[in-house]
C-alpha atoms as a PDB file:
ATOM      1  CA  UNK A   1     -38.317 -39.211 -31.860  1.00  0.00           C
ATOM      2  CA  UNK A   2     -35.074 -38.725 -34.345  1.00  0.00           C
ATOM      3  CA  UNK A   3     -36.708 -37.850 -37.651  1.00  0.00           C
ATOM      4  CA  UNK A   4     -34.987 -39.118 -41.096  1.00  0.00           C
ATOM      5  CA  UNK A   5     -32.300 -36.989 -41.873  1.00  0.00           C
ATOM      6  CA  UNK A   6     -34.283 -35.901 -45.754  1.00  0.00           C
ATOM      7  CA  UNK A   7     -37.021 -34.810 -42.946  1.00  0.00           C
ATOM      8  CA  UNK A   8     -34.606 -32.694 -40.938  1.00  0.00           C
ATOM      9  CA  UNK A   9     -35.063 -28.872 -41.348  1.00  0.00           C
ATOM     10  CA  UNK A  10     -32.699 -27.944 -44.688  1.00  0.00           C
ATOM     11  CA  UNK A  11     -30.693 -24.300 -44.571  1.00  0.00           C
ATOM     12  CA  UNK A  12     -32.017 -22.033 -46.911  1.00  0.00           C
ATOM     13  CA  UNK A  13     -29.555 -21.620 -49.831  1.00  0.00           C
ATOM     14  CA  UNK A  14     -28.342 -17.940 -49.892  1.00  0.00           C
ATOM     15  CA  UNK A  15     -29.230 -16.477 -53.538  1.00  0.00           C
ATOM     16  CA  UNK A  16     -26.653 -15.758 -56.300  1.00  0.00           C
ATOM     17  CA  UNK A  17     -27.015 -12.338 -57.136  1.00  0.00           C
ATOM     18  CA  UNK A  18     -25.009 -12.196 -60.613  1.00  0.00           C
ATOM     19  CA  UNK A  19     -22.731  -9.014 -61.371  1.00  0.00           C
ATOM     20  CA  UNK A  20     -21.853  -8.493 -65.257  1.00  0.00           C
ATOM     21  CA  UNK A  21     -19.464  -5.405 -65.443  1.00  0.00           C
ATOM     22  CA  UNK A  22     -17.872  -4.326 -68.662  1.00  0.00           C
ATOM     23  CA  UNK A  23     -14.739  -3.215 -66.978  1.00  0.00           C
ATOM     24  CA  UNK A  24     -11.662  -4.406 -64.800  1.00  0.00           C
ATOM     25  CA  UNK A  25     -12.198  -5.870 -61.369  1.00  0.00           C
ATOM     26  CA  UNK A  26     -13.637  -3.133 -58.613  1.00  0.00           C
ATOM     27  CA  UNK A  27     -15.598  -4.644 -56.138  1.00  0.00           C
ATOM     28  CA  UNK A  28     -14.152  -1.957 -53.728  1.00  0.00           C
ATOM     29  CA  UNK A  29     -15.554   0.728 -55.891  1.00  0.00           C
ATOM     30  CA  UNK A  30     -17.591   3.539 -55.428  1.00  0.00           C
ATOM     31  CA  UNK A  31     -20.693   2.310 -57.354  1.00  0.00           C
ATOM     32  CA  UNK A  32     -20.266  -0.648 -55.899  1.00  0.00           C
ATOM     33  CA  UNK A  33     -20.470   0.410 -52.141  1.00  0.00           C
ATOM     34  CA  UNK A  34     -23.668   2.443 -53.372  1.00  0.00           C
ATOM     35  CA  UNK A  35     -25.426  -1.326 -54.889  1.00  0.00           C
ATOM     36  CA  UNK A  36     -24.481  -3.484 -51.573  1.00  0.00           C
ATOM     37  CA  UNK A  37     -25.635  -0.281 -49.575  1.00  0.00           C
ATOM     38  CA  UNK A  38     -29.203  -0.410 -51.766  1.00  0.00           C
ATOM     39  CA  UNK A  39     -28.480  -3.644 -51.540  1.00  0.00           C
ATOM     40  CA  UNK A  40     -28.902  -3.787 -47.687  1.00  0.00           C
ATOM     41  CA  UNK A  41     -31.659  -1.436 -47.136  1.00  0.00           C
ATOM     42  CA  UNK A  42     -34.010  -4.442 -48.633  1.00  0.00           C
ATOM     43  CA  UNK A  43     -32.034  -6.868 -46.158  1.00  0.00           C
ATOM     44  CA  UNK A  44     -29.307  -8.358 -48.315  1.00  0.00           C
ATOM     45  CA  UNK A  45     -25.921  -8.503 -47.219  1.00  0.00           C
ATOM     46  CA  UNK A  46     -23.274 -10.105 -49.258  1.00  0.00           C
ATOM     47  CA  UNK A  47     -21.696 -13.591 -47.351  1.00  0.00           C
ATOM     48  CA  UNK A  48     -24.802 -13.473 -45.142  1.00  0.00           C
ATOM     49  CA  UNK A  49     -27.580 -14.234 -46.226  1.00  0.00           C
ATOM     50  CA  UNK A  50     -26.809 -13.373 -50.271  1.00  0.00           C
ATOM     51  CA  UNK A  51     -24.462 -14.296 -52.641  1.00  0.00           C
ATOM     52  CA  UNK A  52     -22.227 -11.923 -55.093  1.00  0.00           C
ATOM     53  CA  UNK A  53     -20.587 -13.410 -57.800  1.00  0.00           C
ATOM     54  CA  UNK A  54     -18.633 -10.883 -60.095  1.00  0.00           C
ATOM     55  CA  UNK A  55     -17.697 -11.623 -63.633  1.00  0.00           C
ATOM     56  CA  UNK A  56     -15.924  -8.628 -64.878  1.00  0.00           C
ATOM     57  CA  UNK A  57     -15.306  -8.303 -68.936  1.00  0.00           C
ATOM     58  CA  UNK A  58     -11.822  -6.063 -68.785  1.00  0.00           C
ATOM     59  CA  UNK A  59     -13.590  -3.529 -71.061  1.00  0.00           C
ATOM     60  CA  UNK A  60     -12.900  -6.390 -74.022  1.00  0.00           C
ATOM     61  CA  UNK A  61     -16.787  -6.194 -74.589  1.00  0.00           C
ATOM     62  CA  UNK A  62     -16.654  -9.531 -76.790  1.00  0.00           C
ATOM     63  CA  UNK A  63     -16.262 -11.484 -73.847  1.00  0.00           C
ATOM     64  CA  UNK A  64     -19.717 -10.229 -72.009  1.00  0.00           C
ATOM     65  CA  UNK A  65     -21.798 -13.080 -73.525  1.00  0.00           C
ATOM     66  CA  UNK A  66     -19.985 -15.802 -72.379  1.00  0.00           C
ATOM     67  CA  UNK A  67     -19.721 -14.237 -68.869  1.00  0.00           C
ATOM     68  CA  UNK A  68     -23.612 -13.905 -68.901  1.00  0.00           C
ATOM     69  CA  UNK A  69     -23.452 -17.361 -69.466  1.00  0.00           C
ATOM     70  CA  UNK A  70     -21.381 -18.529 -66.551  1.00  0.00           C
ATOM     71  CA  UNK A  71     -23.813 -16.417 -64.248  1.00  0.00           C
ATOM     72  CA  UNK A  72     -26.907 -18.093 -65.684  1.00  0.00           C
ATOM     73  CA  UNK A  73     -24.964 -21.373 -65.278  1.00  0.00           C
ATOM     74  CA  UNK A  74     -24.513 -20.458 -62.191  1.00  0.00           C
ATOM     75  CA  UNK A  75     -27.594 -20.177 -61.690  1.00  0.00           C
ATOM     76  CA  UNK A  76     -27.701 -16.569 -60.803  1.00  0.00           C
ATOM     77  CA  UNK A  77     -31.165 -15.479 -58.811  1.00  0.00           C
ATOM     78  CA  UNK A  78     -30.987 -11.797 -60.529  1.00  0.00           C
ATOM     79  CA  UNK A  79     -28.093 -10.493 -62.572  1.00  0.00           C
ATOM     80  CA  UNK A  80     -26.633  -7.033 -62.661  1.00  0.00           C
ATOM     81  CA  UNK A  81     -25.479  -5.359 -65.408  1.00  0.00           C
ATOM     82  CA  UNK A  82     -22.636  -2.496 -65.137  1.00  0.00           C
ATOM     83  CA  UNK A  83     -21.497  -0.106 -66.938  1.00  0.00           C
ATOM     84  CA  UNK A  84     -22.015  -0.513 -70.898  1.00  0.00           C
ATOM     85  CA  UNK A  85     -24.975  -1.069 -72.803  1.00  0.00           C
ATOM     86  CA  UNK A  86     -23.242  -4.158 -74.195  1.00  0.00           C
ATOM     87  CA  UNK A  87     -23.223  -5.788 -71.093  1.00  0.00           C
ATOM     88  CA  UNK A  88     -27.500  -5.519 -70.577  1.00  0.00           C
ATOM     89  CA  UNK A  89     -27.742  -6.817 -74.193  1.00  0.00           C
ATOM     90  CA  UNK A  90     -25.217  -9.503 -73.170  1.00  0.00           C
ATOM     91  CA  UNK A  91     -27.413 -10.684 -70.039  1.00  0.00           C
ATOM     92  CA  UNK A  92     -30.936  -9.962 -71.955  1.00  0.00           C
ATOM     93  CA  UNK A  93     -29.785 -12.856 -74.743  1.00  0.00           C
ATOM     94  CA  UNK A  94     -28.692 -15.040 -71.988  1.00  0.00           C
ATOM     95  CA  UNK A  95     -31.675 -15.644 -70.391  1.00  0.00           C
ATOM     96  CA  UNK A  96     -35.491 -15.001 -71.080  1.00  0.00           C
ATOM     97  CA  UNK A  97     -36.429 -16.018 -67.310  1.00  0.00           C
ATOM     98  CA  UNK A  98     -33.638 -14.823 -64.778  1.00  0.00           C
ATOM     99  CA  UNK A  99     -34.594 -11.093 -63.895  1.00  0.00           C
ATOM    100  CA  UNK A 100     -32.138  -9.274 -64.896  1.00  0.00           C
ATOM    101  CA  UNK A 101     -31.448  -5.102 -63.483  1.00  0.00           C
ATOM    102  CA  UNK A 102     -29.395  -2.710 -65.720  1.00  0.00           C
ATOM    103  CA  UNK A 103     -27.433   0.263 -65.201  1.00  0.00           C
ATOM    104  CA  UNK A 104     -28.387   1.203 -69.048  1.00  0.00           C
ATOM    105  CA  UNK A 105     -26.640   4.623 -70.709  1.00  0.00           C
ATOM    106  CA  UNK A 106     -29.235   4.796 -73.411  1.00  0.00           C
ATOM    107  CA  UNK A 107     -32.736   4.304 -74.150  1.00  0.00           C
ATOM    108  CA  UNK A 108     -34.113   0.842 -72.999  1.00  0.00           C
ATOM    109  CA  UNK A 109     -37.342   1.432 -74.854  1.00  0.00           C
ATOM    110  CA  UNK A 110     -35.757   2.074 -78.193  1.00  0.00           C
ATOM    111  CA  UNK A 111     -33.363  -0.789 -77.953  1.00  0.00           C
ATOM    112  CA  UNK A 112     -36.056  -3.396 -77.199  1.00  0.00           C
ATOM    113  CA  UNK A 113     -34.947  -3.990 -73.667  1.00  0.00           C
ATOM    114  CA  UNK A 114     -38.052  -3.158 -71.913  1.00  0.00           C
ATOM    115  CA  UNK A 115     -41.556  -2.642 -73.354  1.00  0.00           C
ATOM    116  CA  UNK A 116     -42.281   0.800 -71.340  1.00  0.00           C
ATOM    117  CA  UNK A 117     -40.330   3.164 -69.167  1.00  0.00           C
ATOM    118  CA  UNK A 118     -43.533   2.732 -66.833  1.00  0.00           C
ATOM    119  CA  UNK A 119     -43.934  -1.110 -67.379  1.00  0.00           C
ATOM    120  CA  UNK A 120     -41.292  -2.586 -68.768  1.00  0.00           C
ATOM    121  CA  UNK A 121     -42.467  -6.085 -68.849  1.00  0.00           C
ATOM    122  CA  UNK A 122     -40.680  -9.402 -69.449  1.00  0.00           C
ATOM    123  CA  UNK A 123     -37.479 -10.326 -67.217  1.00  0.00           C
ATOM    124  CA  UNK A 124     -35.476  -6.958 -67.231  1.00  0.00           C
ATOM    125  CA  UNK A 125     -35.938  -3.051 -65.241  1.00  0.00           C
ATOM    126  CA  UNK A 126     -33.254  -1.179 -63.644  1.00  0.00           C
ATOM    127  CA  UNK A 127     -31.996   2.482 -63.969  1.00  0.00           C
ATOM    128  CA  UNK A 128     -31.319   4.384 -67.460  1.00  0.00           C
ATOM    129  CA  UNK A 129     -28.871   7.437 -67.211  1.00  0.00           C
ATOM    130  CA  UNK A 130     -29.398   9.313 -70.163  1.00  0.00           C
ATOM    131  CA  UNK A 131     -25.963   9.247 -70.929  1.00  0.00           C
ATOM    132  CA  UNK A 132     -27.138   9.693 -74.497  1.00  0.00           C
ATOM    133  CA  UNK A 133     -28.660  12.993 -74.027  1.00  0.00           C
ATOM    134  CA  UNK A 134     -25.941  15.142 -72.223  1.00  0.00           C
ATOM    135  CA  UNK A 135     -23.938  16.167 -75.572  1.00  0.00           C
ATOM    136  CA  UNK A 136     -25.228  19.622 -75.217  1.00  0.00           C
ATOM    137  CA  UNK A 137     -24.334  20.090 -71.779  1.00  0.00           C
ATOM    138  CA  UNK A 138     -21.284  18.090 -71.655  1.00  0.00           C
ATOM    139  CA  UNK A 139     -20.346  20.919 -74.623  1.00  0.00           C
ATOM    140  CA  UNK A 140     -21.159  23.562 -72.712  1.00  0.00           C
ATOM    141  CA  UNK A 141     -19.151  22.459 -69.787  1.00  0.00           C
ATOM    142  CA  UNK A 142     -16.111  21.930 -71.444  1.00  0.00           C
ATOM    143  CA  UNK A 143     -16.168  25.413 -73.081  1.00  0.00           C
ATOM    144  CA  UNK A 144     -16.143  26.893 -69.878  1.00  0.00           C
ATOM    145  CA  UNK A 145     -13.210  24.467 -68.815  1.00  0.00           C
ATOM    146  CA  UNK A 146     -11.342  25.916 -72.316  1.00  0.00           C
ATOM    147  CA  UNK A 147     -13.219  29.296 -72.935  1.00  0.00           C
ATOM    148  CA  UNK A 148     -10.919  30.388 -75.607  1.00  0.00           C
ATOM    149  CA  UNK A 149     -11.567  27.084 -77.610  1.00  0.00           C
ATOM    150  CA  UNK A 150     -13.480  28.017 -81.305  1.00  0.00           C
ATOM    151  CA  UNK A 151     -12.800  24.013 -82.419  1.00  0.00           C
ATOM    152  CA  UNK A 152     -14.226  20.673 -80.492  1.00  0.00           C
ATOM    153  CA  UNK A 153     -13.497  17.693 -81.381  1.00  0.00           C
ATOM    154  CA  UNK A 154     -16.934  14.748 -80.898  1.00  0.00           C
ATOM    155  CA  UNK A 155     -15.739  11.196 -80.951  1.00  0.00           C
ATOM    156  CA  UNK A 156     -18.260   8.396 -80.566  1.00  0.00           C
ATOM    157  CA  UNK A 157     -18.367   4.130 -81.266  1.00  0.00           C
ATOM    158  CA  UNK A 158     -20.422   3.917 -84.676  1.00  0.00           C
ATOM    159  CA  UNK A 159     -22.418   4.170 -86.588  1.00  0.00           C
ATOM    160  CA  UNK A 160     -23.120   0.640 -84.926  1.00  0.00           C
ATOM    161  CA  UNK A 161     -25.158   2.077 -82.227  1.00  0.00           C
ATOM    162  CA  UNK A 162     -28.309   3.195 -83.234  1.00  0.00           C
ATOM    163  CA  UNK A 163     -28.196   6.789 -80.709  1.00  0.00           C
ATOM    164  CA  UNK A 164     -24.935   7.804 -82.469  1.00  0.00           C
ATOM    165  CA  UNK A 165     -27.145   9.492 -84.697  1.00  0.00           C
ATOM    166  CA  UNK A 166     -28.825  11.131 -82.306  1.00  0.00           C
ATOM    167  CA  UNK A 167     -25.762  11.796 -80.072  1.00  0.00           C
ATOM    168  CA  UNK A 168     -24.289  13.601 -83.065  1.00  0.00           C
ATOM    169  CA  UNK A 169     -27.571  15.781 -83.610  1.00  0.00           C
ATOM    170  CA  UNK A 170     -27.383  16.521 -80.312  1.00  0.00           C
ATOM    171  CA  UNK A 171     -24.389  17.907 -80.152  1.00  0.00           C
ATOM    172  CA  UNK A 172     -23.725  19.852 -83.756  1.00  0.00           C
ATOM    173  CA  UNK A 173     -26.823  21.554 -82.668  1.00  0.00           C
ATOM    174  CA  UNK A 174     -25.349  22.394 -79.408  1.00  0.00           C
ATOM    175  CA  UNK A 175     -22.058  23.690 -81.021  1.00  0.00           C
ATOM    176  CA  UNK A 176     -24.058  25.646 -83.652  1.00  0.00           C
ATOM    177  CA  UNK A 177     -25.954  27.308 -80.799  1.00  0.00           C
ATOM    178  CA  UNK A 178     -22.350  27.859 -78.883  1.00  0.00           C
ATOM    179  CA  UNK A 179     -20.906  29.411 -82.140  1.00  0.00           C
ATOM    180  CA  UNK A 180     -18.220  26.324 -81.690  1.00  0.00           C
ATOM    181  CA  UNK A 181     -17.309  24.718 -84.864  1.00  0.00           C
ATOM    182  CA  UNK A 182     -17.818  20.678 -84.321  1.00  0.00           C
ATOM    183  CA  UNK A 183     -15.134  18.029 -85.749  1.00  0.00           C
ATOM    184  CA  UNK A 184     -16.925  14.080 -85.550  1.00  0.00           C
ATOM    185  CA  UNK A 185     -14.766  11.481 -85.889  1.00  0.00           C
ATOM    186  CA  UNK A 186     -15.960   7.742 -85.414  1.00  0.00           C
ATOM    187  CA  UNK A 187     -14.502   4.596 -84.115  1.00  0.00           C
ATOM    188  CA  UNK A 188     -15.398   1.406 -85.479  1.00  0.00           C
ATOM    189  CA  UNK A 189     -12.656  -0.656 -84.376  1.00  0.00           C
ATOM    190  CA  UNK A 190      -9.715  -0.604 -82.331  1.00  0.00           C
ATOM    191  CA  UNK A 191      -7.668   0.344 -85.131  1.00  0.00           C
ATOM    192  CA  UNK A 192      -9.576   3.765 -85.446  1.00  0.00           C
ATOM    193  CA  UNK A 193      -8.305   5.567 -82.247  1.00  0.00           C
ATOM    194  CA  UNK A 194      -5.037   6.426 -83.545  1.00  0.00           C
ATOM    195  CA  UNK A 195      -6.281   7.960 -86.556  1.00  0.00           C
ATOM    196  CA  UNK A 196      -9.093   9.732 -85.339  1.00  0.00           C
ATOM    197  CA  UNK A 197      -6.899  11.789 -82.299  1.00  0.00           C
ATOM    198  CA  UNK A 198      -4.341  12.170 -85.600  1.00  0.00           C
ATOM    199  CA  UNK A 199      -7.539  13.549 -87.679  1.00  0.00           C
ATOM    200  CA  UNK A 200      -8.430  16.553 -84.430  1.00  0.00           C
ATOM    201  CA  UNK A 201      -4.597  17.270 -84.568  1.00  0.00           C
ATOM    202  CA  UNK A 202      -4.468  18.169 -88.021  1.00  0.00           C
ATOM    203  CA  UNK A 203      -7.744  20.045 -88.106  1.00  0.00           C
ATOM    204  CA  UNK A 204      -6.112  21.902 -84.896  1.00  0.00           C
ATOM    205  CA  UNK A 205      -9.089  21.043 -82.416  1.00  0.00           C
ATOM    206  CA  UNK A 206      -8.824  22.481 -79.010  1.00  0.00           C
ATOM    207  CA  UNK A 207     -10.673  20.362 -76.835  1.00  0.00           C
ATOM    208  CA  UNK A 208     -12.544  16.899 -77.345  1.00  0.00           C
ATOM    209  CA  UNK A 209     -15.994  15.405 -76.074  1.00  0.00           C
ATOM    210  CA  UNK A 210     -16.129  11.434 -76.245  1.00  0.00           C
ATOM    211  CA  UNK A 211     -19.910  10.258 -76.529  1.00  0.00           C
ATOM    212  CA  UNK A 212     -21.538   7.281 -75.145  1.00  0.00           C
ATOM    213  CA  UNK A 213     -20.281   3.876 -75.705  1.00  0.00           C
ATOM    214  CA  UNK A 214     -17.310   4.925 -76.864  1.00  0.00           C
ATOM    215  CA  UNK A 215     -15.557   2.150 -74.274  1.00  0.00           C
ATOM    216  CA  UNK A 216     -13.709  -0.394 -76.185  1.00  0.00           C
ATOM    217  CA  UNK A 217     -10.309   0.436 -75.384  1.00  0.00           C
ATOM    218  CA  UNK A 218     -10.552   3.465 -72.639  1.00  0.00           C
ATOM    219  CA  UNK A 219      -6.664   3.180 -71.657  1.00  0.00           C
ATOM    220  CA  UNK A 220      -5.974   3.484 -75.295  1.00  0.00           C
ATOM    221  CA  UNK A 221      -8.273   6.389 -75.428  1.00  0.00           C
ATOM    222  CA  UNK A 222      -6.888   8.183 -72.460  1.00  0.00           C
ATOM    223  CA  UNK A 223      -3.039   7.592 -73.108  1.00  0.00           C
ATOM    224  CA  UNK A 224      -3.852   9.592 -77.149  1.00  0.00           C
ATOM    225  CA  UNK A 225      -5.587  12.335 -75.309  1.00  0.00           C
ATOM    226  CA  UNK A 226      -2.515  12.794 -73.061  1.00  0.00           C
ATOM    227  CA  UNK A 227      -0.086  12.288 -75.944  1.00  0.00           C
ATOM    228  CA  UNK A 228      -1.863  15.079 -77.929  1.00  0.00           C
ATOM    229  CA  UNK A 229      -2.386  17.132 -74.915  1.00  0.00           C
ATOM    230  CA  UNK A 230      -6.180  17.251 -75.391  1.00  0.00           C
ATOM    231  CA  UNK A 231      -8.785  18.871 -72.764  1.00  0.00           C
ATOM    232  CA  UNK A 232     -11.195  15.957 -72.925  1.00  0.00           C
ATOM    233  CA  UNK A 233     -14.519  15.677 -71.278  1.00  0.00           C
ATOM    234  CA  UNK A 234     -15.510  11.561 -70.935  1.00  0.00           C
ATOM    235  CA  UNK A 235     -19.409   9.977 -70.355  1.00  0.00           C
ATOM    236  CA  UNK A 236     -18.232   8.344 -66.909  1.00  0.00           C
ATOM    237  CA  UNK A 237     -16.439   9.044 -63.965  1.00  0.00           C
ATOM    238  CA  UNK A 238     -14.200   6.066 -64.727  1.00  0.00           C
ATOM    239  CA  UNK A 239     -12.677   7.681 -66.928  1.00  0.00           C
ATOM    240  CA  UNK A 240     -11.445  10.576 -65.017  1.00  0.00           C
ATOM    241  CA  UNK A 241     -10.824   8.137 -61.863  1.00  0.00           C
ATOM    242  CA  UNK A 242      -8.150   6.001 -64.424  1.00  0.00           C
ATOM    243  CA  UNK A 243      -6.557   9.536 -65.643  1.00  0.00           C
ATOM    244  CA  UNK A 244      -8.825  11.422 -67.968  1.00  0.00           C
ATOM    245  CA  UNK A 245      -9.052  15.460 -67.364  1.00  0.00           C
ATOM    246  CA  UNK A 246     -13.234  15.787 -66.493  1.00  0.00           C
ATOM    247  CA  UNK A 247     -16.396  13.783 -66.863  1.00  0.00           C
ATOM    248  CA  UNK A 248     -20.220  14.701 -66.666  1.00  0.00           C
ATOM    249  CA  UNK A 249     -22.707  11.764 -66.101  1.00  0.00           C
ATOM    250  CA  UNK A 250     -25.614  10.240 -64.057  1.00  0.00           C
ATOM    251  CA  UNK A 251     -24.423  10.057 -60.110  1.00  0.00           C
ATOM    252  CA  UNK A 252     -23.354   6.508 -60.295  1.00  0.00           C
ATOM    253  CA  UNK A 253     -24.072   6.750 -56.312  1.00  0.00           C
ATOM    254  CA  UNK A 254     -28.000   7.424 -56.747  1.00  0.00           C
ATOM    255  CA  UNK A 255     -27.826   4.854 -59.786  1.00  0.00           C
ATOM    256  CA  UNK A 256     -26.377   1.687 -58.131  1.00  0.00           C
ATOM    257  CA  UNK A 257     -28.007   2.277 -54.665  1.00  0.00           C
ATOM    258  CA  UNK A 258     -31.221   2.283 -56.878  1.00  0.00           C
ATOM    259  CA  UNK A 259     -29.708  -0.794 -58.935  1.00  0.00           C
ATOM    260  CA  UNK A 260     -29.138  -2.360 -55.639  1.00  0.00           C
ATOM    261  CA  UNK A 261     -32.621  -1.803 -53.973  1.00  0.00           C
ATOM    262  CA  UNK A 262     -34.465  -3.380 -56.841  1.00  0.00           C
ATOM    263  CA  UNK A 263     -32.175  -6.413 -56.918  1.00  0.00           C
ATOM    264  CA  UNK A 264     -33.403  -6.857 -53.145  1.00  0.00           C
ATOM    265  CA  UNK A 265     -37.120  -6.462 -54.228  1.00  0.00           C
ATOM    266  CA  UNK A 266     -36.694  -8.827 -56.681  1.00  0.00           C
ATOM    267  CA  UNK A 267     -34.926 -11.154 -53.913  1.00  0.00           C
ATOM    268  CA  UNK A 268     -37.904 -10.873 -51.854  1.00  0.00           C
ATOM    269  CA  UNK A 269     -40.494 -11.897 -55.017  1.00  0.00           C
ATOM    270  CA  UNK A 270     -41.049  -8.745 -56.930  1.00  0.00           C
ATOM    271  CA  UNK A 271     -40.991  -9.487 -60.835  1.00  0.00           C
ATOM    272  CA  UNK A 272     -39.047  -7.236 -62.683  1.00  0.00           C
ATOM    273  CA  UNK A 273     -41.947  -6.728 -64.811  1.00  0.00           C
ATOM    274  CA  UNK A 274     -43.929  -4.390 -61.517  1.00  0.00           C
ATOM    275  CA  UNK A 275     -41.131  -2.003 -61.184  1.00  0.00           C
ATOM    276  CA  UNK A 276     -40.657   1.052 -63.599  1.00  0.00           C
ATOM    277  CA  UNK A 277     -37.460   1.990 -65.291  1.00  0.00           C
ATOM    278  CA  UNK A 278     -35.859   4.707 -62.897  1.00  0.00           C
ATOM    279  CA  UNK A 279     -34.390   7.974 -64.514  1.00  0.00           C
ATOM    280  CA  UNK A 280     -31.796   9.536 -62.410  1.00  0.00           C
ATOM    281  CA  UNK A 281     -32.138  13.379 -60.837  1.00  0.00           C
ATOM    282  CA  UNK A 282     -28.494  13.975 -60.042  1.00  0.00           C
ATOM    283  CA  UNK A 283     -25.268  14.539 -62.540  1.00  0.00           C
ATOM    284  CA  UNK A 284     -22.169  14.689 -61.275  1.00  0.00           C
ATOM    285  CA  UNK A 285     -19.260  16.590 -62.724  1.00  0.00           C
ATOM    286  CA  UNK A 286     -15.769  14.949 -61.587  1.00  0.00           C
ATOM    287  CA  UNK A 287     -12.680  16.810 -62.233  1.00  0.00           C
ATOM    288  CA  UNK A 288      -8.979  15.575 -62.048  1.00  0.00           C
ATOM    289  CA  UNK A 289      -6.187  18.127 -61.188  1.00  0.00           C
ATOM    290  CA  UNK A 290      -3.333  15.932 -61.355  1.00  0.00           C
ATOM    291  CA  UNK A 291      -4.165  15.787 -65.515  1.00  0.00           C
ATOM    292  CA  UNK A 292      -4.974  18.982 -65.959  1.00  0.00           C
ATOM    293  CA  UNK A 293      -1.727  20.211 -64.374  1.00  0.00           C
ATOM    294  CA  UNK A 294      -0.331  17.909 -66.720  1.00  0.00           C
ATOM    295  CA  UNK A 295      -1.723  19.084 -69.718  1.00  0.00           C
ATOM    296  CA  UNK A 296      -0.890  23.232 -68.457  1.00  0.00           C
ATOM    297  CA  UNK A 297      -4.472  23.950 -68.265  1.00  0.00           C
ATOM    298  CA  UNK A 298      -5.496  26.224 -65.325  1.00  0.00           C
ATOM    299  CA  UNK A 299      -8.984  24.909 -64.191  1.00  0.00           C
ATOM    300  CA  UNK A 300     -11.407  28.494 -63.958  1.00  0.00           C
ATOM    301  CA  UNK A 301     -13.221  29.192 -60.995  1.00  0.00           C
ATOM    302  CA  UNK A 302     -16.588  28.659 -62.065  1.00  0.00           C
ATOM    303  CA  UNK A 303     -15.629  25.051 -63.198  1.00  0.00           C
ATOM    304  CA  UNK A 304     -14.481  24.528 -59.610  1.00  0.00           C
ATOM    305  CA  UNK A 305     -17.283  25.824 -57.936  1.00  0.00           C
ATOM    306  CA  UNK A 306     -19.688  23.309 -59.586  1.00  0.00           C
ATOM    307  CA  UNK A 307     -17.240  20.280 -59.579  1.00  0.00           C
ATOM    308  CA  UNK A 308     -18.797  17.734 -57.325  1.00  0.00           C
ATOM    309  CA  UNK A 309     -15.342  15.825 -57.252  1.00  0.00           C
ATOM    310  CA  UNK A 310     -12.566  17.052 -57.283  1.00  0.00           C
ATOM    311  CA  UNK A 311      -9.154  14.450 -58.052  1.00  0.00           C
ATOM    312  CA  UNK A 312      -6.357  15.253 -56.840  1.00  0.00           C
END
């Protein structure tokens, strides 16, 4: 007996798992190698029997809500957000019903993403990195990478984001407690890099710590710290991969293998809603030699010995 062909057993469409990354194309990347790996371990494998589509924003952050769009459109099964805050608020007013997992740098809770650390409820979970609460340490760090330094520079996107204010705290009350004298300069717009690296020169500032967010234009960023010849310390290890002298942030290895094991839960039926907000355990610190020679500094030996990467 032939049955009628609308009868016949139908392959199983392979999901679309949606990625929404602020920056340039890097499938190959590190962080992304730790999400298919995460990825895998709940029995996903991209080309198999899952689907990645990549929509990457260039770091021009006004073009992340029409790219969460095109993934909904697509119609993504779960979409992951990378790298920027921007690009979780970008997916979040896309879509009320496609889960949606986040590699957040702030506080999910206090920007309305998630109702609870511990149940976040609605369509959204994922891993938040605390990259808003590592002024103090990131200060420390780069005073032992410049010990002779008495001025730091702080440079942070706002006062549009509402944990500026609480970056800043953060980190005048670390400098107070360092006996460092703090210089903040903000950046609204494009326009505002230039004058703020202009602003440390003139108030002679020996080294520079850029806060969360701070992303809009990150070549930009990097090429003014290079032409000033400023020790800077950056909230991602992007930064130091594209050129920048050291950064201190959440392991993006434990944070996208985690990213990449809930997306396969929610593959297999979990809702977004019955899995916590993860907090990540390990910071890495990533240095890059080839800038520092550069810029004449000599790295010391106890910045060395706790470098987890080291750039050559």
């Amino acid at each position: 007996m032939v049955l009628p062909r609308a009868a016949r057993a139908q392959p199983t469409a392979k999901p679309i798992v949606g990625i929404l990354d602020w920056a340039s194309p890097r499938p190959n990347s590190a962080i992304m190698v730790a999400f298919r790996q995460g990825l895998g371990e709940a029995g996903f494998v991209d080309q198999q029997n899952a689907t990645i589509q990549y929509r990457w924003a260039g770091t021009q952050l006004a073009r992340l809500p029409a790219l969460a769009m095109e993934l909904v459109n697509l119609p993504a099964a779960v979409i992951v957000t990378i790298g920027s805050t921007g690009a979780a608020r970008a997916a979040k007013a896309a879509t009320p019903t496609i889960p949606i997992v986040f590699a957040y740098a702030g506080d999910p809770v206090q920007d309305g993403l998630v109702a609870s650390i511990g149940k976040p409820g609605g369509n959204l979970t994922g891993v938040a990195d605390l990259n808003t609460s590592l002024g103090g340490k990131r200060l420390s760090l780069l005073r032992d990478l410049v010990p002779n330094a008495t001025k730091f520079g702080f440079l942070c996107a706002a006062p549009t984001f509402h944990t500026y204010a609480e970056q800043k705290s953060e980190i005048l009350a670390a400098g107070r407690a360092l006996g460092r004298e703090i210089i903040v300069q903000e950046i609204r717009t494009d326009r505002d890099y230039e004058a703020a690296f202009a602003a440390f020169a003139q108030r002679k500032v020996d080294a520079l710590v850029v806060g969360a967010f701070t992303f809009n234009n990150l070549n930009k960023m990097l090429a003014l710290a290079g032409r000033y010849k400023l020790p800077t310390l950056y909230p991602a290890r992007i930064y130091a991969e594209a050129g920048g002298l050291m950064s201190y942030a959440a392991s993006g290895a434990e944070v996208y293998h985690q990213v990449g094991v809930y997306t396969g839960r929610i593959l297999k039926g979990t809702k977004p809603a019955e899995l916590p907000v993860v907090q990540p355990t390990k910071f890495t610190l990533t240095l890059n030699l080839k800038t520092a020679r550069t810029l004449g500094l000599e790295i010391p030996p106890i910045v060395i010995g706790i470098a987890d990467e080291v750039i050559e």
